[in-house]
N, C-alpha and C. Protein backbone atom coordinates (compact mmCIF):
# COMPACT_ATOMS: atom_id res chain seq x y z
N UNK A 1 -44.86 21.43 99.82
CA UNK A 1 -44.41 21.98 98.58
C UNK A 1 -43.18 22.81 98.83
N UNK A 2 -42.51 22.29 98.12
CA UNK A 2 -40.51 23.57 98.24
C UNK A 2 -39.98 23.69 96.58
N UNK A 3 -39.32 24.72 96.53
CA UNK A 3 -39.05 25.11 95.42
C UNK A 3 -37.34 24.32 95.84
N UNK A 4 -37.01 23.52 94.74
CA UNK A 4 -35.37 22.62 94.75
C UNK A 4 -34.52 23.54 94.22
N UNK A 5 -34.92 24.49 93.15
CA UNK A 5 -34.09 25.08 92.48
C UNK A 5 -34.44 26.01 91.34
N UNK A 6 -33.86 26.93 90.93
CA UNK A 6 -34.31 27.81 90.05
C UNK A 6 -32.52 27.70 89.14
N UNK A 7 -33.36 26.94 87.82
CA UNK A 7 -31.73 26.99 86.93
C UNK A 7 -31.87 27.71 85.65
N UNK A 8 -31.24 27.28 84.63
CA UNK A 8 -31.22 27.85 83.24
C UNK A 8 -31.62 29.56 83.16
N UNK A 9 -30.84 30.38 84.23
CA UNK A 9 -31.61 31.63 84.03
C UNK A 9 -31.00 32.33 83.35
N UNK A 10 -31.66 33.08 82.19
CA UNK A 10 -30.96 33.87 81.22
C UNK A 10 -31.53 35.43 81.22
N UNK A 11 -31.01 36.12 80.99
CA UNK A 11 -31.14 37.51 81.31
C UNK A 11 -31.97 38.35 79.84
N UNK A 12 -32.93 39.04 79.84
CA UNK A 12 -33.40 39.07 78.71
C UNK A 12 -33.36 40.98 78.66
N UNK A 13 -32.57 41.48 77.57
CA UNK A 13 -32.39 42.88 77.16
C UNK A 13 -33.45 43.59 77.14
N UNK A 14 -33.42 44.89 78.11
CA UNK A 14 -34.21 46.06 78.36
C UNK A 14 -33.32 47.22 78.46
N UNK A 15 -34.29 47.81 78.40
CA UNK A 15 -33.42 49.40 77.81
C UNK A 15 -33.79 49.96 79.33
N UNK A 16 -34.34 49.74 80.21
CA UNK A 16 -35.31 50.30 81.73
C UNK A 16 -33.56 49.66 82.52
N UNK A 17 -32.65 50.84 83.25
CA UNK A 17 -31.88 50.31 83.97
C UNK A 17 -32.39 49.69 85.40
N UNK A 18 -33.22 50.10 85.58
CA UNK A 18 -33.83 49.48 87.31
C UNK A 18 -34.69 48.23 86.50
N UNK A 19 -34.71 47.77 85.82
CA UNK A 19 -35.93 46.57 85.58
C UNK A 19 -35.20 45.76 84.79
N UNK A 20 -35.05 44.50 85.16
CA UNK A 20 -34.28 43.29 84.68
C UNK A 20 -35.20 42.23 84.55
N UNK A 21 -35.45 41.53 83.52
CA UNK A 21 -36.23 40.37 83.06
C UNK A 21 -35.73 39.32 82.64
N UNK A 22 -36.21 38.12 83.40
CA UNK A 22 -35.44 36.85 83.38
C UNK A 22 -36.18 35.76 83.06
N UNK A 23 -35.71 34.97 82.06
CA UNK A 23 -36.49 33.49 82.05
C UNK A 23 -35.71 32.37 82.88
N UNK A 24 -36.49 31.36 83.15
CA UNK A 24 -35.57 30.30 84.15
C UNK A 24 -36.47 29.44 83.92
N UNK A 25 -36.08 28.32 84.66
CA UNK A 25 -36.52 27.22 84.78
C UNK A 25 -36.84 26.41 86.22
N UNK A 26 -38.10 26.06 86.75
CA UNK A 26 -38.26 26.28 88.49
C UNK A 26 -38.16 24.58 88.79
N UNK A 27 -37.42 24.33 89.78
CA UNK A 27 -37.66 22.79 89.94
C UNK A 27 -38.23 22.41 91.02
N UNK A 28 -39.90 22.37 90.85
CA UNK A 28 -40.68 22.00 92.22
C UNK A 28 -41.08 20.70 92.43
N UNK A 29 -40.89 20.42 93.92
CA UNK A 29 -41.44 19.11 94.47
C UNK A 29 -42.88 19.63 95.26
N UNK A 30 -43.91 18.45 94.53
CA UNK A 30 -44.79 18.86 95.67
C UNK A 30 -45.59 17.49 95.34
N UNK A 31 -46.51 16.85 96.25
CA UNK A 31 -47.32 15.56 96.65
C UNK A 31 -46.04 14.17 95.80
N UNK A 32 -45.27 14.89 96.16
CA UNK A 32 -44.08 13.29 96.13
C UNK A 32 -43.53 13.37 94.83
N UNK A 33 -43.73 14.26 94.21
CA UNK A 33 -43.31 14.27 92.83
C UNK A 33 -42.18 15.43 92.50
N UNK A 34 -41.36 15.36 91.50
CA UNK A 34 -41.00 16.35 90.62
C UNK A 34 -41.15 17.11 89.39
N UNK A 35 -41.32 18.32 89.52
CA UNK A 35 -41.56 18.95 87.93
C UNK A 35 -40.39 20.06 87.84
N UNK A 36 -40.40 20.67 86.50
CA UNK A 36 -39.85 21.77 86.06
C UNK A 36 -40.79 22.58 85.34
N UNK A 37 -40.69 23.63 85.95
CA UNK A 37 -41.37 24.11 85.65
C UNK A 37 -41.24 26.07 84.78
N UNK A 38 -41.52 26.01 83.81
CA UNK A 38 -41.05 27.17 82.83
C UNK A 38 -41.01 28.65 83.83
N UNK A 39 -40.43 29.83 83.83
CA UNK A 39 -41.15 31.39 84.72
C UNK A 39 -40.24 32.23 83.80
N UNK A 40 -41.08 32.89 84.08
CA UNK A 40 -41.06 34.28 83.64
C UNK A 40 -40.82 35.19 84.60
N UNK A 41 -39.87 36.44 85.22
CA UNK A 41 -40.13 36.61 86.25
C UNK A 41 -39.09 38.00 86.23
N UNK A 42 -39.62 39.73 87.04
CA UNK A 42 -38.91 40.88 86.42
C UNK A 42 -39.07 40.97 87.95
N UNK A 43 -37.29 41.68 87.90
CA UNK A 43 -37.04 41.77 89.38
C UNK A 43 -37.28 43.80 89.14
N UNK A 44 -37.50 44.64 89.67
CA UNK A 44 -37.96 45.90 89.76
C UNK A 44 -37.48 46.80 90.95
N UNK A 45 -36.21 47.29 91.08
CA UNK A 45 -35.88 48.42 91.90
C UNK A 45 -36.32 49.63 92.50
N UNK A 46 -36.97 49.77 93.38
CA UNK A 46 -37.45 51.67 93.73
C UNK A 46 -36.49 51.89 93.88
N UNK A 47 -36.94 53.53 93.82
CA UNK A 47 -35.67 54.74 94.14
C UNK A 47 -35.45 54.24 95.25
N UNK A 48 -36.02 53.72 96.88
CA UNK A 48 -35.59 53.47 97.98
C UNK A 48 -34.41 51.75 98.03
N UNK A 49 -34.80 51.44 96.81
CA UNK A 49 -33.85 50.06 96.89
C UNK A 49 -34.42 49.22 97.23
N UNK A 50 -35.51 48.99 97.42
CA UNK A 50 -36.66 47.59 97.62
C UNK A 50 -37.19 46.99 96.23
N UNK A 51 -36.65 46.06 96.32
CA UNK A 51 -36.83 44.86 94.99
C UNK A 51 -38.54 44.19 94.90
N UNK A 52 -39.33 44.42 94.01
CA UNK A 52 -40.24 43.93 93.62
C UNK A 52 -40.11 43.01 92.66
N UNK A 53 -40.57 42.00 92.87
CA UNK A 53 -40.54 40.59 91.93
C UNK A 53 -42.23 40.24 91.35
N UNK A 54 -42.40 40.38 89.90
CA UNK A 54 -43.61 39.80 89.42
C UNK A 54 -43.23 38.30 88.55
N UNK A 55 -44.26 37.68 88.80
CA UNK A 55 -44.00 36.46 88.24
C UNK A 55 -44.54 35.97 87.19
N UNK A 56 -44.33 35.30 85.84
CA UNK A 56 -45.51 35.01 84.97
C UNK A 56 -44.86 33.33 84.42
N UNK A 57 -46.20 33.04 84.25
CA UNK A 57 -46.01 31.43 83.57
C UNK A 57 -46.32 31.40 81.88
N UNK A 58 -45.37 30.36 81.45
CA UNK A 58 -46.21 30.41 79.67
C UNK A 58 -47.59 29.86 80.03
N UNK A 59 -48.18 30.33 78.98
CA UNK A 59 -50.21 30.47 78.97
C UNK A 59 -49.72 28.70 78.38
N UNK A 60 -50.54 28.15 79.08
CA UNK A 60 -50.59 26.27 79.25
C UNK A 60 -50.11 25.82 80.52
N UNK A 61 -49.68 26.30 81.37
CA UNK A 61 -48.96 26.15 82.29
C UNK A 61 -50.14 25.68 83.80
N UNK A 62 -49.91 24.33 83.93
CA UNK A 62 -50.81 23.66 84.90
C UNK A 62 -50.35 23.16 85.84
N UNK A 63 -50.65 22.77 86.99
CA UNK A 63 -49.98 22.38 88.58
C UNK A 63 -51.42 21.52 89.01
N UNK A 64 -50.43 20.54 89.99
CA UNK A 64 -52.07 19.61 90.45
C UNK A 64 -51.09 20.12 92.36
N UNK A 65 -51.50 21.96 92.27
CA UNK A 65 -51.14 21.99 93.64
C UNK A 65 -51.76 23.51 93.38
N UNK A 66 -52.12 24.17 94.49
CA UNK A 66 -52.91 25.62 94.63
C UNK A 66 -51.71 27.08 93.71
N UNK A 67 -51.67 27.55 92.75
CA UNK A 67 -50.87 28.40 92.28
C UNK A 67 -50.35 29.12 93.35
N UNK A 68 -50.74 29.83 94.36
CA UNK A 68 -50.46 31.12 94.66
C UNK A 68 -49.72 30.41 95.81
N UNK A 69 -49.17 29.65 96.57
CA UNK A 69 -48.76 28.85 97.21
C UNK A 69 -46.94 28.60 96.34
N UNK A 70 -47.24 28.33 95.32
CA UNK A 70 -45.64 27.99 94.23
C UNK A 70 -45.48 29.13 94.07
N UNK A 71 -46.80 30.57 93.43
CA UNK A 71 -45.98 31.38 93.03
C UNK A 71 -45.17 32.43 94.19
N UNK A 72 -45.42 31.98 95.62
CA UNK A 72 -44.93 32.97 96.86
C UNK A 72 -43.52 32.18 96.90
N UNK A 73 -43.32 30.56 97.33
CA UNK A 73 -42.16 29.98 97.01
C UNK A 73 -41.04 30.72 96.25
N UNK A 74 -42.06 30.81 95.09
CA UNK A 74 -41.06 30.63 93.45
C UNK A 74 -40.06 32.01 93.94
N UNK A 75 -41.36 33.41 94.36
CA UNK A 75 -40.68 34.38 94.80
C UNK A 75 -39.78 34.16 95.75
N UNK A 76 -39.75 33.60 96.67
CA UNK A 76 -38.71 33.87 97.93
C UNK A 76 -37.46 32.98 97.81
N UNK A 77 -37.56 32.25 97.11
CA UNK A 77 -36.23 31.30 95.92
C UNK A 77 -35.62 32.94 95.08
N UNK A 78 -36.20 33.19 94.31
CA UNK A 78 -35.73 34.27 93.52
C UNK A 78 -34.64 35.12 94.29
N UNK A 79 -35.61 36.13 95.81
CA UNK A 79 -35.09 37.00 96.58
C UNK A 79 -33.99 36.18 97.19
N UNK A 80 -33.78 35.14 97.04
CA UNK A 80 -32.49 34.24 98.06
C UNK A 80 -31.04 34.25 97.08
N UNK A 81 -31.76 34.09 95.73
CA UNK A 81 -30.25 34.50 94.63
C UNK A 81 -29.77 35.33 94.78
């Protein structure tokens, strides 16, 4: 399983200057196939400068592969932008 790409990302208005919220669009290969797949996903600054990334899917959102496996991917695609 590899994450190909993270596109369509649009930046979504908050009033929180350390907290930025983004929708995108994830393009995963996994058992020979391709999907796209919808995220939700808020990148989060400490005072020390270490970036926390939470991730969320729209509620319907199904995989014929273990979640927590795409959603560590999905993160370390993110931290690479």
């Amino acid at each position: 399983m590899k994450v190909l790409e993270i596109n369509s990302v649009a930046v979504e208005d908050n009033l929180i200057y350390y907290r930025r919220n983004y929708t995108a669009i994830a393009k995963i290969e996994y058992l020979a196939k391709q999907e796209d797949v919808r995220i939700a996903f808020t990148i989060e600054i400490d005072p020390l400068g270490r970036k926390t990334i939470s991730l969320n899917y729209p509620c319907g959102t199904t995989f014929d592969y273990p979640v927590i496996p795409v959603t560590q991917s999905i993160k370390e695609k993110v931290l690479s932008l």
